[in-house]
Each structure stands twice: as structure tokens, then as C-alpha cells.
C-alpha atoms as a PDB file:
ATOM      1  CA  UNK A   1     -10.865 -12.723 -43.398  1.00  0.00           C
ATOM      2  CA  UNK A   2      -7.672 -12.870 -43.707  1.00  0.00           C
ATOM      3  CA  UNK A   3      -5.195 -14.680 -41.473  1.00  0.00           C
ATOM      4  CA  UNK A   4      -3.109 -11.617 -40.735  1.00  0.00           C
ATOM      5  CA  UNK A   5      -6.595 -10.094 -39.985  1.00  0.00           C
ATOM      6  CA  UNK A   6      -7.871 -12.872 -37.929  1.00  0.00           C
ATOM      7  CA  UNK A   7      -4.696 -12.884 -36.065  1.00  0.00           C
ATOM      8  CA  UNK A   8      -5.071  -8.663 -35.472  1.00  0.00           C
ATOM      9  CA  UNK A   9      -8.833  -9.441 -34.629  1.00  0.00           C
ATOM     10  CA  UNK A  10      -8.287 -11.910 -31.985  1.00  0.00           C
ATOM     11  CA  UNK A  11      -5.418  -9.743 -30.606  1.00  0.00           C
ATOM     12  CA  UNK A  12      -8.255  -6.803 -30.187  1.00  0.00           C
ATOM     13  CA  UNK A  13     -10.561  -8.907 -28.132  1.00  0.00           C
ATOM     14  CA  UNK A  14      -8.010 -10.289 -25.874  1.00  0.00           C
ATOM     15  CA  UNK A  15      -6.557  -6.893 -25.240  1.00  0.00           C
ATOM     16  CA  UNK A  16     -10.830  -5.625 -24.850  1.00  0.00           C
ATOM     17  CA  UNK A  17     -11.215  -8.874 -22.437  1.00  0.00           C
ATOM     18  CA  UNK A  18      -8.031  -7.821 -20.448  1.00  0.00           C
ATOM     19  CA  UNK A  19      -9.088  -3.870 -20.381  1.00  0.00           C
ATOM     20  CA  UNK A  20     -12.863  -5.674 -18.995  1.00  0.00           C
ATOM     21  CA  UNK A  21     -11.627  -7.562 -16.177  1.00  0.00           C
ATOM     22  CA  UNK A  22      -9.110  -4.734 -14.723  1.00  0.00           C
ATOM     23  CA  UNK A  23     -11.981  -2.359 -15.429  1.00  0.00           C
ATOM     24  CA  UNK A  24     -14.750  -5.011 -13.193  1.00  0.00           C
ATOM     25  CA  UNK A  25     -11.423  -5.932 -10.766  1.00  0.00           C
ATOM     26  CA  UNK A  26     -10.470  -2.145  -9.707  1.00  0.00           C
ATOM     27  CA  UNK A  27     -14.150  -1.437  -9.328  1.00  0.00           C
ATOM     28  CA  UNK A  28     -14.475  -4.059  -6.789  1.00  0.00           C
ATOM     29  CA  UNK A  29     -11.331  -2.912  -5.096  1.00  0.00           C
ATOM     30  CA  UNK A  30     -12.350   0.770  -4.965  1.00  0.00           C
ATOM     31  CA  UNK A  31     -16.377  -0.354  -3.863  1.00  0.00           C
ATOM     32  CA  UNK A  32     -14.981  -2.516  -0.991  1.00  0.00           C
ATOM     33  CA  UNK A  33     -11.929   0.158  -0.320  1.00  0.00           C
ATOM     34  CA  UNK A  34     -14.896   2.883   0.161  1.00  0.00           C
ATOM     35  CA  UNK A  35     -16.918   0.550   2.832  1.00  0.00           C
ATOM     36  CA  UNK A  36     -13.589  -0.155   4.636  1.00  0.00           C
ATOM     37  CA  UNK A  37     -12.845   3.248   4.824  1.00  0.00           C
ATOM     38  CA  UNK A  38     -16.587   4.222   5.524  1.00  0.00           C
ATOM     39  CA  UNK A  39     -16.609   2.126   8.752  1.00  0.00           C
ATOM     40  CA  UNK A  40     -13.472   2.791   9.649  1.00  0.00           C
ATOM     41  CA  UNK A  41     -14.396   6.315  10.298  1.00  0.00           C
ATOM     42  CA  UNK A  42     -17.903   6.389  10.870  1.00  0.00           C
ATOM     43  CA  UNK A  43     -17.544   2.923  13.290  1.00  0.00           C
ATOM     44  CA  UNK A  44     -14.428   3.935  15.382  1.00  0.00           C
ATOM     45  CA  UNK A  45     -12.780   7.190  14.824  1.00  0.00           C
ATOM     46  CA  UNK A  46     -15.844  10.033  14.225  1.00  0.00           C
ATOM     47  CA  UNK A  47     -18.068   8.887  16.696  1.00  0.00           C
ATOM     48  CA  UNK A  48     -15.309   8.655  19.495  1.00  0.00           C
ATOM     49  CA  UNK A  49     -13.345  12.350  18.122  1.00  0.00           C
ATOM     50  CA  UNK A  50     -10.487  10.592  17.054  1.00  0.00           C
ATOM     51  CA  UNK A  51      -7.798  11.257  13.985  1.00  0.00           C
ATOM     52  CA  UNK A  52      -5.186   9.878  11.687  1.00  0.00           C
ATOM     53  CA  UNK A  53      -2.670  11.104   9.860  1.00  0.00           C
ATOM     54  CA  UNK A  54      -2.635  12.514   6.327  1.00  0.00           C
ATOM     55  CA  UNK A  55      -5.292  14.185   4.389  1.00  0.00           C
ATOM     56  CA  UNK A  56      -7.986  12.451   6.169  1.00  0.00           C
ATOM     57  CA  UNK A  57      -6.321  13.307   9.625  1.00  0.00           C
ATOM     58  CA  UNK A  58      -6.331  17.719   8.027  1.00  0.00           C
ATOM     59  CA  UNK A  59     -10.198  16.707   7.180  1.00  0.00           C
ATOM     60  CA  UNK A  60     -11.214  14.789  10.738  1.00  0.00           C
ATOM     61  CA  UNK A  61      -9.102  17.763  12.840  1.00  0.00           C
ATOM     62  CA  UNK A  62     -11.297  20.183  10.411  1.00  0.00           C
ATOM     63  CA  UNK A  63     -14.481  18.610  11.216  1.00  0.00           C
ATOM     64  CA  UNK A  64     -13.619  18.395  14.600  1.00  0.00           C
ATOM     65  CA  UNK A  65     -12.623  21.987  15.279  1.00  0.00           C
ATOM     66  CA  UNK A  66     -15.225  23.336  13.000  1.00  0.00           C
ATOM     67  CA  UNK A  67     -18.588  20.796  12.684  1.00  0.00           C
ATOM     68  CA  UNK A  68     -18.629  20.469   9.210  1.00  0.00           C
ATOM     69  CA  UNK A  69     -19.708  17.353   7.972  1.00  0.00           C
ATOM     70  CA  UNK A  70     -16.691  15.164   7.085  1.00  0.00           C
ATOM     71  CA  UNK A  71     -18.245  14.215   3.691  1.00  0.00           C
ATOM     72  CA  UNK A  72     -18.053  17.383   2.244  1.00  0.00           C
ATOM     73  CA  UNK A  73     -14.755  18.068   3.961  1.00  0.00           C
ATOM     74  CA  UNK A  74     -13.495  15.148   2.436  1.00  0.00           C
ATOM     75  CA  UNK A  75     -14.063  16.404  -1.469  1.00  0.00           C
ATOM     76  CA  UNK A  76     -12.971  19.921  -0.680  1.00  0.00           C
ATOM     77  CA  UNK A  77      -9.564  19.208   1.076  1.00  0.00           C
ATOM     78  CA  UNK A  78      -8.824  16.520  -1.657  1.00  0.00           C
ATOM     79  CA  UNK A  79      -9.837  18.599  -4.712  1.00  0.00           C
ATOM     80  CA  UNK A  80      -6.185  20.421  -4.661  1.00  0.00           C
ATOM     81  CA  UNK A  81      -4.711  16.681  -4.299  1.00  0.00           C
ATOM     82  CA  UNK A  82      -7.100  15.535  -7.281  1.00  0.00           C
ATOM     83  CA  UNK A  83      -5.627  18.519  -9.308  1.00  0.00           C
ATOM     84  CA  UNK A  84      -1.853  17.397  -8.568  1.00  0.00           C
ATOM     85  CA  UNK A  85      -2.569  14.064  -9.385  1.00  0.00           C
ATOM     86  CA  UNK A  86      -4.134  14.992 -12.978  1.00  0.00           C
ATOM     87  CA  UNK A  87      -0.809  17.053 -13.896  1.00  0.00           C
ATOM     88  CA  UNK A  88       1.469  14.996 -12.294  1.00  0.00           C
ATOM     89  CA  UNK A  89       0.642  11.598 -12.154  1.00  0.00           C
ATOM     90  CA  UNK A  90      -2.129  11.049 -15.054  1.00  0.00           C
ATOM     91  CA  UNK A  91      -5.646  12.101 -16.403  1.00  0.00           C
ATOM     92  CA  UNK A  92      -7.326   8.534 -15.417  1.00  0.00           C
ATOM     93  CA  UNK A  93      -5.738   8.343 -12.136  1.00  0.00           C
ATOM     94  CA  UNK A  94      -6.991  12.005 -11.411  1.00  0.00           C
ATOM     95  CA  UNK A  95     -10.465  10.681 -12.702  1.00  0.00           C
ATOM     96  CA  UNK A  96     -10.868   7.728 -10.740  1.00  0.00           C
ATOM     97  CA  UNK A  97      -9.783   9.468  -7.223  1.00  0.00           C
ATOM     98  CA  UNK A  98     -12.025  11.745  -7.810  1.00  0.00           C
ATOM     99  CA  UNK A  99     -15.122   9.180  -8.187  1.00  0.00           C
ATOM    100  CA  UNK A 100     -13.404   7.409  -5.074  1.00  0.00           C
ATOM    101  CA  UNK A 101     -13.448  10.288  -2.912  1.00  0.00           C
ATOM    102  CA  UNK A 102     -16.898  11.085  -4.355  1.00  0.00           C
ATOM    103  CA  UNK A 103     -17.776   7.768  -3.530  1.00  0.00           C
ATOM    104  CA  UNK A 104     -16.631   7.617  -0.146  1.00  0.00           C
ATOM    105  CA  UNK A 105     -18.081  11.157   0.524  1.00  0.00           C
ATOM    106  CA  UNK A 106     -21.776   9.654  -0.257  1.00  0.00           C
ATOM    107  CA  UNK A 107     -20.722   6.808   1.868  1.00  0.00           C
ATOM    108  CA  UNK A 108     -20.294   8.957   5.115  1.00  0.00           C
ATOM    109  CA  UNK A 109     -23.631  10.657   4.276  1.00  0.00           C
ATOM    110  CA  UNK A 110     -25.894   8.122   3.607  1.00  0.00           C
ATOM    111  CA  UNK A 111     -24.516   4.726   4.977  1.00  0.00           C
ATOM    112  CA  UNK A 112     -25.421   3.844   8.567  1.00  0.00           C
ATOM    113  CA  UNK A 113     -22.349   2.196  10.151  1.00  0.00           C
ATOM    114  CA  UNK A 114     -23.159   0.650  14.209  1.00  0.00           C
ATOM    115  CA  UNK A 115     -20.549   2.396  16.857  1.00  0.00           C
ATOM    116  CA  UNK A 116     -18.270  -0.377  17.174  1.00  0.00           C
ATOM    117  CA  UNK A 117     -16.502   0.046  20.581  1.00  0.00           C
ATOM    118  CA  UNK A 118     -15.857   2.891  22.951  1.00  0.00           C
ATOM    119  CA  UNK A 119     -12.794   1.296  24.260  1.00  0.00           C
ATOM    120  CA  UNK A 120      -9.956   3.998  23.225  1.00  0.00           C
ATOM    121  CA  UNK A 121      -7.317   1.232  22.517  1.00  0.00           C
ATOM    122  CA  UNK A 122      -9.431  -0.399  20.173  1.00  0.00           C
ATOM    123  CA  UNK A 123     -10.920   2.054  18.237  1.00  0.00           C
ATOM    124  CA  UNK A 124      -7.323   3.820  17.323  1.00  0.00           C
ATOM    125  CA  UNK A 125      -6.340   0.227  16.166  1.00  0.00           C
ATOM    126  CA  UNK A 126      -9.016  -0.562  14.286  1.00  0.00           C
ATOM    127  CA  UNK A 127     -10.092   2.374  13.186  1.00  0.00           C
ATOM    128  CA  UNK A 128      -6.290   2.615  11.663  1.00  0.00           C
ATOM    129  CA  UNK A 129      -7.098  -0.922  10.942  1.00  0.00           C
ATOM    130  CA  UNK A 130     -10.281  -0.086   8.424  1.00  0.00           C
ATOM    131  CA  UNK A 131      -8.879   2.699   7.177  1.00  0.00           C
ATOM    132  CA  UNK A 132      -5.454   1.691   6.062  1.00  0.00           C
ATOM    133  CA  UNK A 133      -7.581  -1.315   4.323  1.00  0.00           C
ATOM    134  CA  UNK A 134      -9.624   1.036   2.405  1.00  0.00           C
ATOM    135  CA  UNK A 135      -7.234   3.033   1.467  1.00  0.00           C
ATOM    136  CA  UNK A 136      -5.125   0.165   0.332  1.00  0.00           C
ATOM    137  CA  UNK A 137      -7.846  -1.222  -1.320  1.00  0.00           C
ATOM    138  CA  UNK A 138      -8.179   1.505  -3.532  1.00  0.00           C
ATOM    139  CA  UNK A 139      -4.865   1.811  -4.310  1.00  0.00           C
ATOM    140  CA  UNK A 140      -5.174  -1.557  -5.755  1.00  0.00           C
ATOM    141  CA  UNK A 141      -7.905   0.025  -7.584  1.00  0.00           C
ATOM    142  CA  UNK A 142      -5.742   2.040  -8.948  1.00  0.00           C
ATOM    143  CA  UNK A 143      -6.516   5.652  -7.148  1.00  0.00           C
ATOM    144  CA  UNK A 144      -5.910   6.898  -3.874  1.00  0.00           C
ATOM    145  CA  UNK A 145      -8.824   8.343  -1.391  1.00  0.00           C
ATOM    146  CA  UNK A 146      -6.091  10.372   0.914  1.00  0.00           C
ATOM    147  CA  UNK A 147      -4.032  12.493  -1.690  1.00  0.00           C
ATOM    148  CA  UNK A 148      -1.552  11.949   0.877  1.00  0.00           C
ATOM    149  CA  UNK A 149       0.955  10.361  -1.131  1.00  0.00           C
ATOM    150  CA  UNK A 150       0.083  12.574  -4.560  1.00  0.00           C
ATOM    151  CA  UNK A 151       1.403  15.744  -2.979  1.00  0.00           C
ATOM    152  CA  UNK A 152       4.591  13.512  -1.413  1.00  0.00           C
ATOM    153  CA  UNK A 153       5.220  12.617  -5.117  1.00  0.00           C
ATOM    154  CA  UNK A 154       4.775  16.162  -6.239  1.00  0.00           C
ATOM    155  CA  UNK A 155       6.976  17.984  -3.619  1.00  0.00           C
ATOM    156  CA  UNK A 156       9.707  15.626  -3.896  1.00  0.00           C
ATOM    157  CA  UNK A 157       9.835  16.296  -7.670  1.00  0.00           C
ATOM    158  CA  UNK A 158       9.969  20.389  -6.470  1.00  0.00           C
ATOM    159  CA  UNK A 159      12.383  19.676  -3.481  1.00  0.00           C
ATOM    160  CA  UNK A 160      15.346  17.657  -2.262  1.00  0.00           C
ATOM    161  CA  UNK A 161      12.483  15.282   0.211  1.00  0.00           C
ATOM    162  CA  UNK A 162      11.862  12.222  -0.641  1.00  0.00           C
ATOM    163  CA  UNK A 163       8.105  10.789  -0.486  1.00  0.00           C
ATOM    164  CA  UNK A 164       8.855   9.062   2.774  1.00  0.00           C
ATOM    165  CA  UNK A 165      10.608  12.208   4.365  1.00  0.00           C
ATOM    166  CA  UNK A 166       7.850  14.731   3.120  1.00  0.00           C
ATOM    167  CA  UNK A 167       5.084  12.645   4.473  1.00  0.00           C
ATOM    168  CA  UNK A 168       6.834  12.096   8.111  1.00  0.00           C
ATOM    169  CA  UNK A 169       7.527  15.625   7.679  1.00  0.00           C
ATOM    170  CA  UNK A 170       3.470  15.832   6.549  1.00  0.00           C
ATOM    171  CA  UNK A 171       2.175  14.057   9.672  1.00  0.00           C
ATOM    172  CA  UNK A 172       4.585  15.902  12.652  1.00  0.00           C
ATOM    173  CA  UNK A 173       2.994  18.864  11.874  1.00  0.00           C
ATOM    174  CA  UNK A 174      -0.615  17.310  11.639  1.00  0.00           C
ATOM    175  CA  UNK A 175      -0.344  15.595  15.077  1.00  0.00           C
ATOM    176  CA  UNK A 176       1.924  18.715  16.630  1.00  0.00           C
ATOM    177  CA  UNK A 177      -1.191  20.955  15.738  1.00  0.00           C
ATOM    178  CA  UNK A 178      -3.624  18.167  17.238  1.00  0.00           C
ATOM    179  CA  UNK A 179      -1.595  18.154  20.411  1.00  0.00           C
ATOM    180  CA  UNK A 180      -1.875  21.983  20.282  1.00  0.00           C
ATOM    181  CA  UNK A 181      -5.415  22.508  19.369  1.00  0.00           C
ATOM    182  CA  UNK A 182      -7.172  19.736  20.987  1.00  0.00           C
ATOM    183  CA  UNK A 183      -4.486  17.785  23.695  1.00  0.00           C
ATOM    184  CA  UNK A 184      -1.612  15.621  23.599  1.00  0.00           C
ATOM    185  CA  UNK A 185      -3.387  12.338  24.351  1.00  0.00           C
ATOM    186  CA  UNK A 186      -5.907  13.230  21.038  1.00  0.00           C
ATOM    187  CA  UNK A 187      -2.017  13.188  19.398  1.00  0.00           C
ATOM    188  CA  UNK A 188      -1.183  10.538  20.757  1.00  0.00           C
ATOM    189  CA  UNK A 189      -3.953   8.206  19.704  1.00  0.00           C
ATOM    190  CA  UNK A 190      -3.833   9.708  16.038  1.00  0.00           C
ATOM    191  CA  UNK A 191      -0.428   8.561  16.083  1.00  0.00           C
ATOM    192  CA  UNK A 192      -1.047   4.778  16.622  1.00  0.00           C
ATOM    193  CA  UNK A 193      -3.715   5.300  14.424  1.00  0.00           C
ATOM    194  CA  UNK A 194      -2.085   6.296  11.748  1.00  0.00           C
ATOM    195  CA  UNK A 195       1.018   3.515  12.154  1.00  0.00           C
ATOM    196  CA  UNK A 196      -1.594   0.965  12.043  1.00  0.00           C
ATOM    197  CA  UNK A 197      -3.526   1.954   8.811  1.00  0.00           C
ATOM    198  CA  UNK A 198       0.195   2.833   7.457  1.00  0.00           C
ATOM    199  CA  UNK A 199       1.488  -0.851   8.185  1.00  0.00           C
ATOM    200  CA  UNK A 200      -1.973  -1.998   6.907  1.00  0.00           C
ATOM    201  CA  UNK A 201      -1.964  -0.223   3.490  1.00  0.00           C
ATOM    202  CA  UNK A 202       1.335  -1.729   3.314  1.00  0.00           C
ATOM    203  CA  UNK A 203       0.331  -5.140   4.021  1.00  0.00           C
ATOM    204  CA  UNK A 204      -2.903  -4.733   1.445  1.00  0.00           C
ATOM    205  CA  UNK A 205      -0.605  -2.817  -1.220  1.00  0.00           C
ATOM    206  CA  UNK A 206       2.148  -5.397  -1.573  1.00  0.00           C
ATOM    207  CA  UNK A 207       0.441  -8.523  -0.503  1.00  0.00           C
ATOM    208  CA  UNK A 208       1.309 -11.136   1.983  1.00  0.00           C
ATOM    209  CA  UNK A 209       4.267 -12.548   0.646  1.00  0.00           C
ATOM    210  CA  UNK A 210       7.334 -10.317   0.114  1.00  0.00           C
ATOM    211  CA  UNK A 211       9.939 -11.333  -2.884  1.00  0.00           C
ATOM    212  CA  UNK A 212      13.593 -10.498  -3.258  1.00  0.00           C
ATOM    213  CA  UNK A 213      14.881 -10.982  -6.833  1.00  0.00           C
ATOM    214  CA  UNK A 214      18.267 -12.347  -6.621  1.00  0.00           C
ATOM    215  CA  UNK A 215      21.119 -12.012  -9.491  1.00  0.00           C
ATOM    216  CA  UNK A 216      24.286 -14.421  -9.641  1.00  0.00           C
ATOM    217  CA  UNK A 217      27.271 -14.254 -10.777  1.00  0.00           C
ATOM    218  CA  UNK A 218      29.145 -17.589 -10.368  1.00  0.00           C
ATOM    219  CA  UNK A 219      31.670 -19.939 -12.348  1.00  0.00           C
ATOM    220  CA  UNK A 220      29.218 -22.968 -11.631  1.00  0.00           C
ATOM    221  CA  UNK A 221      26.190 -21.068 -13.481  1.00  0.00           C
ATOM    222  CA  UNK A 222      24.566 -23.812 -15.290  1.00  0.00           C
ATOM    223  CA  UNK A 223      24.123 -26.171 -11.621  1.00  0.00           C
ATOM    224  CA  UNK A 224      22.777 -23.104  -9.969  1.00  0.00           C
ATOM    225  CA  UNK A 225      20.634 -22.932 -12.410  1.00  0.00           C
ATOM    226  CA  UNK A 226      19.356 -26.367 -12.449  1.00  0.00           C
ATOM    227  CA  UNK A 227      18.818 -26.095  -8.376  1.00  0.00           C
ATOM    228  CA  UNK A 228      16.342 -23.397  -8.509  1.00  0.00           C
ATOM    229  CA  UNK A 229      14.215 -24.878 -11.593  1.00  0.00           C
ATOM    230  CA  UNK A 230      14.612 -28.785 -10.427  1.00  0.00           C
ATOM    231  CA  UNK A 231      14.835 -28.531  -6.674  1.00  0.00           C
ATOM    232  CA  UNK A 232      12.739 -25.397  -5.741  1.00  0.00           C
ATOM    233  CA  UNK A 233      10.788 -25.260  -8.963  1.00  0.00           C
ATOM    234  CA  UNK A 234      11.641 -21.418 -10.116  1.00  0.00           C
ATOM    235  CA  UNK A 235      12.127 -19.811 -12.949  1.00  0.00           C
ATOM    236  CA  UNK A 236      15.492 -18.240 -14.035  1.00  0.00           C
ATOM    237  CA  UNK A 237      16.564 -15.533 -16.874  1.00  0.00           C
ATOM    238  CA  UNK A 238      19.681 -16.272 -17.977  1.00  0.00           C
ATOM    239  CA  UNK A 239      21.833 -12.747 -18.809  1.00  0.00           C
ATOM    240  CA  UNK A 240      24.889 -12.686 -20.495  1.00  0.00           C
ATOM    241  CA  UNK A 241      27.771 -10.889 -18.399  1.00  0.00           C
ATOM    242  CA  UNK A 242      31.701  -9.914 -18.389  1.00  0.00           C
ATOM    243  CA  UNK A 243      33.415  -9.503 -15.166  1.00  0.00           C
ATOM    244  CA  UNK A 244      36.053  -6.422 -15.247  1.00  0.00           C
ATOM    245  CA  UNK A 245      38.175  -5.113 -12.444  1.00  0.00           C
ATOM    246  CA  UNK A 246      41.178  -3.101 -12.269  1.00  0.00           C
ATOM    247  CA  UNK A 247      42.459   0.143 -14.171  1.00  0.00           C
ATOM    248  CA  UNK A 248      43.024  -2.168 -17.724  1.00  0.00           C
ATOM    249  CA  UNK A 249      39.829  -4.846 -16.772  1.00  0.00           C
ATOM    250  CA  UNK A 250      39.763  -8.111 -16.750  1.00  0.00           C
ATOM    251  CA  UNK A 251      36.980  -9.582 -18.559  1.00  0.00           C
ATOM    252  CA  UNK A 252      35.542 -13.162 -18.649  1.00  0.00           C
ATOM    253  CA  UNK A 253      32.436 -14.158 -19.556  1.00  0.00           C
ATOM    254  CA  UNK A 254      29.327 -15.501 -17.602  1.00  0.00           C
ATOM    255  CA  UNK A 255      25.983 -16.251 -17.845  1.00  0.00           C
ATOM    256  CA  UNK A 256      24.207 -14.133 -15.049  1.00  0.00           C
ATOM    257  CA  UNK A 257      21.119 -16.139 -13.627  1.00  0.00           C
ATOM    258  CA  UNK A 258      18.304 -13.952 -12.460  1.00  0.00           C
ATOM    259  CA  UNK A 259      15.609 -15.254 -10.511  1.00  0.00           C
ATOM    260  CA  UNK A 260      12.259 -14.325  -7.779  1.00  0.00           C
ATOM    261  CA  UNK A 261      11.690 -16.147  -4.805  1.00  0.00           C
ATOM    262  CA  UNK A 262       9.967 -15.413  -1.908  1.00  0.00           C
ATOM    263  CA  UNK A 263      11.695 -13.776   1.272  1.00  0.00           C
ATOM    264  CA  UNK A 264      11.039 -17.727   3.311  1.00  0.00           C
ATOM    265  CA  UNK A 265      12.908 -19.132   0.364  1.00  0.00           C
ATOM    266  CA  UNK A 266      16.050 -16.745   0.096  1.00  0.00           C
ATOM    267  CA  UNK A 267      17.803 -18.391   2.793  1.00  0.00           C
ATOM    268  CA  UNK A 268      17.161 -22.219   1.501  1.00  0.00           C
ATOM    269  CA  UNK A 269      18.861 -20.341  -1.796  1.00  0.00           C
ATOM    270  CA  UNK A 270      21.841 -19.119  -0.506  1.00  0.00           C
ATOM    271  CA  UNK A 271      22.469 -22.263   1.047  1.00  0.00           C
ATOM    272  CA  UNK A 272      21.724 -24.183  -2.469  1.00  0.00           C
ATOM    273  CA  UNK A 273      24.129 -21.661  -4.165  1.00  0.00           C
ATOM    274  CA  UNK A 274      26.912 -22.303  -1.253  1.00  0.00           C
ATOM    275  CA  UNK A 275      27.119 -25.708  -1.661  1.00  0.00           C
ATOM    276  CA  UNK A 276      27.755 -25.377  -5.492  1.00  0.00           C
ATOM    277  CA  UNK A 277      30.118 -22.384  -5.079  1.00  0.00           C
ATOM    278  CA  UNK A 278      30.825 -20.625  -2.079  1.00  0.00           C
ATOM    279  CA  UNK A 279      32.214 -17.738  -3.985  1.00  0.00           C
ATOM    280  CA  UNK A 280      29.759 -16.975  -5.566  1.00  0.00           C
ATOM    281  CA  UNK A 281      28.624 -13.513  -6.684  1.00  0.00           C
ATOM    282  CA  UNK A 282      24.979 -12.798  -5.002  1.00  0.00           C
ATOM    283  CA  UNK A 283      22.866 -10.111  -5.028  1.00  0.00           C
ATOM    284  CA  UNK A 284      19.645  -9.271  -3.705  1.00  0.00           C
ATOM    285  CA  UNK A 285      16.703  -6.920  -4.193  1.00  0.00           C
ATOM    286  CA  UNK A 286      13.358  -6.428  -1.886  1.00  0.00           C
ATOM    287  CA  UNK A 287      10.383  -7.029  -4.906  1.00  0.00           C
ATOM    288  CA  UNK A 288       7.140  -5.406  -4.075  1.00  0.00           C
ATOM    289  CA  UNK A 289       4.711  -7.636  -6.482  1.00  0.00           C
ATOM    290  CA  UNK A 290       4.694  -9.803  -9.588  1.00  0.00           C
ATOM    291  CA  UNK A 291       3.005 -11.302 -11.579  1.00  0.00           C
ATOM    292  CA  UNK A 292       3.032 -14.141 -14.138  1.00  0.00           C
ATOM    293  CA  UNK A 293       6.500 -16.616 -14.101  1.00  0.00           C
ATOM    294  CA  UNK A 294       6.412 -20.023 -11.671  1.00  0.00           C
ATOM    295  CA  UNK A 295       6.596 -18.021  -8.616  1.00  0.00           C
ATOM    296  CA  UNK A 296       3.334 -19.230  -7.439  1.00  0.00           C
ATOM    297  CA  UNK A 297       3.238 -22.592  -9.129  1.00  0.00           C
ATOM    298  CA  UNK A 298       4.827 -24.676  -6.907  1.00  0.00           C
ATOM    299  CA  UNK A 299       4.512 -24.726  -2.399  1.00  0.00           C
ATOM    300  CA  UNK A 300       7.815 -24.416  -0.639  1.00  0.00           C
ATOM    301  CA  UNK A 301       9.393 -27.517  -0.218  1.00  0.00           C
ATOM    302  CA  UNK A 302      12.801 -29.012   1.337  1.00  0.00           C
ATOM    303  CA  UNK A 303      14.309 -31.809  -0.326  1.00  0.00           C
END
């Protein structure tokens, strides 16, 4: 062999080992996403009549109303969802919410899950609670088990909503009919329901920490740089810039740093930069997740 062959070779089975370990690491997250969600409903919110939001909130108001068993409500209302999601989105995605959903459908039929709590407050938060987890679990997972979001990204493609204004949009209408149909207080409860699994898909979703990538633009580049890799051990990407203003410009090279921290360290930053240059150029971006870089390497610290 070769060593432009070995070199291809052992390229192969890293990129096999890497395909592997997402493949065993979003099964994981989609087995314990389907559990979550499984108790979740069939713990706090089935056995007590209560709903939530979304597609799951259409399929627990149809099971309600009607009596038909919420696993096979589950595939049917998601199907259409499942369908979006394989034209707009992409063939594995579509595939792998549809074994979810599958999944959590033989999870509501078969798996005995003890009645939690009666108590009304606490089943509408942790019934949210389980369900947001599951769902955000699966997400991680890389699928969704409420197509929810799927038809948010597919109407806002067709319309001038965006995802956040078609699903508000999405759940007013859910919890108006609930209040209709059933009463207001069965609204009312779906509603804090739903914020809670909403905040907690979130919270799963992006993680615990929240990061703001920050850009600067500043005369005294090269000390700013030296702050955040010496004193609050980050990395940097150094860009190369030209300022302009004014109808003819004005131009005058800088080197733009570029850096992640986390949202406890952005203040400690701006102080660091302020102290080199007060004038400096800053900006800052909210970061849902990274990975790889010295983000993580090294604890928080105040010299």
C-alpha cells in the first residue's frame, strides 16, 4: 500500500468511526427522547385529560374528543408532517421521524408508565416538563416527534410568517378551540403546559451554557488579543479588515479578532477590551452551540 493509499484508507475509517458514534449517539438520544415523552403523557397529561400545544396538543384534543387511542393518533396526524419534512427538509430526517414517532407510538401502547400525581399544578408542569425533554431529546437525535416545527419551516418558506410567528399563530388556535370545545381552564392548563416543554426543549436543544461570539475592531488588536488567549484562555480568529466611511471612504487596515465565550464571560470581556481601548469597535452575536476550539478547556477564572 501505498502512502497516498494508506493516507485515503485511514481517512475512510475515521470518517466510518465518526458516521458510528453519531449513528450509536442519536439513537440514544431518540430511545431516551421516546421514554421522556412516553411518561410525560402517559404519567401526567392522558391520565388527568390534559393538553399541550402543537401537533401533540391536535392529537391529545383528538383523543380526547373522540377516544381513539393516542398511539395511533400520533402516526396519523404526523404522517402529513413526515411528508413535509422528506421534501423540505431531507430524506434521512423524514426517515428517522418517522421511526421516532413509530417508536413513541409503540411506547404509549405497550409501556406501563405509574400515574404520577393528580395535583393539576404539577402535572401541567411536568407533564410540559417530560415532554419538552423528549422532544428535545430527539431533536438532538436529529428528528423531531411533534412535526410542529416542520410545517413552521414549510409555511414560512410559502408565506411572509416566520417559524416563531406561524407556530404562536399554530398554538392560539389550538388552545382557542380547547377553550371552545372542552373549557377555558382545560386552555388554560395546556397553555402552561406547553411554555414549560417550550422553555425545556430550549434548554435541552441548546444546552446549558449560552455563547455570544464577539468580533472587534480596535487599533490595539494584537493586546486584545493576547487578553482573551493569556488571561481567559480563548481562542481567537484573526480576520483581516478595512474600515471605510463617508461618500469617498476612508480605509485603514485592521486585523479583526473573532472570538466565543460564554454569556458569564462577555461582561469580564468588555471590561478586558475597555481597559486596552475604550473605543473600541465591539460586536456581539447570541451562539446557539459549538463545538471543538478552547471554549470548554479552561473554568472561568478572574485574575
Amino acid at each position: 500500500m501505498s502512502a497516498s493509499q494508506r493516507i485515503q484508507y485511514l481517512k475512510a475509517q475515521r470518517i466510518r468511526k465518526i458516521e458510528f458514534q453519531r449513528t450509536i449517539k442519536d439513537a440514544l438520544f431518540i430511545t431516551f427522547g421516546v421514554l421522556s415523552a412516553g411518561l410525560g403523557l402517559k404519567g401526567f397529561l392522558l391520565p388527568n385529560n390534559f393538553l399541550d400545544g402543537g401537533v401533540m396538543g391536535i392529537s391529545l384534543l383528538t383523543h380526547l374528543l373522540t377516544g381513539i387511542d393516542l398511539s395511533v393518533l400520533v402516526v396519523i396526524i404526523n404522517i402529513p408532517f413526515v411528508i413535509i419534512a422528506y421534501t423540505q427538509v431531507s430524506k434521512t430526517f423524514a426517515i428517522k421521524t418517522l421511526v421516532a414517532i413509530a417508536a413513541l407510538a409503540v411506547c404509549l401502547a405497550i409501556v406501563q408508565f405509574p400515574i404520577i400525581t393528580s395535583d393539576k399544578l404539577l402535572i401541567a408542569f411536568f407533564g410540559g416538563f417530560f415532554l419538552g425533554l423528549g422532544i428535545g431529546l430527539s431533536i438532538r437525535g436529529g428528528c423531531v416527534i411533534d412535526g410542529t416545527e416542520v410545517l413552521a419551516i414549510y409555511s414560512s418558506k410559502k408565506s411572509t410568517l416566520t417559524v416563531g410567528d406561524f407556530i404562536l399563530f399554530f398554538n392560539i388556535v389550538i388552545f382557542s378551540v380547547s377553550a371552545y370545545l372542552i373549557n377555558i381552564e382545560t386552555a388554560l392548563y395546556a397553555i402552561l403546559t406547553y411554555l414549560v416543554a417550550s422553555k425545556t426543549v430550549d434548554f435541552v436543544v441548546h444546552g446549558i451554557e449560552e455563547y455570544t461570539s464577539v468580533m472587534i475592531v480596535s487599533k490595539k488588536s494584537e493586546e486584545i488579543k493576547m487578553i482573551i488567549v493569556e488571561k481567559m484562555g480563548r481562542g481567537v480568529t484573526i480576520l483581516k479588515g478595512k474600515s471605510g466611511f463617508g461618500k469617498h471612504g476612508h480605509q485603514t487596515e485592521y486585523d479583526v479578532i473573532y472570538s466565543v465565550v460564554t454569556r458569564l464571560e462577555i461582561q469580564k470581556l468588555k471590561t478586558e477590551i475597555a481597559k486596552v481601548d475604550d473605543s473600541a469597535f465591539v460586536v456581539e452575536t447570541s451562539v446557539n452551540d459549538i463545538e471543538g476550539g478552547m471554549i470548554k478547556k479552561r473554568p472561568l477564572h478572574d485574575d
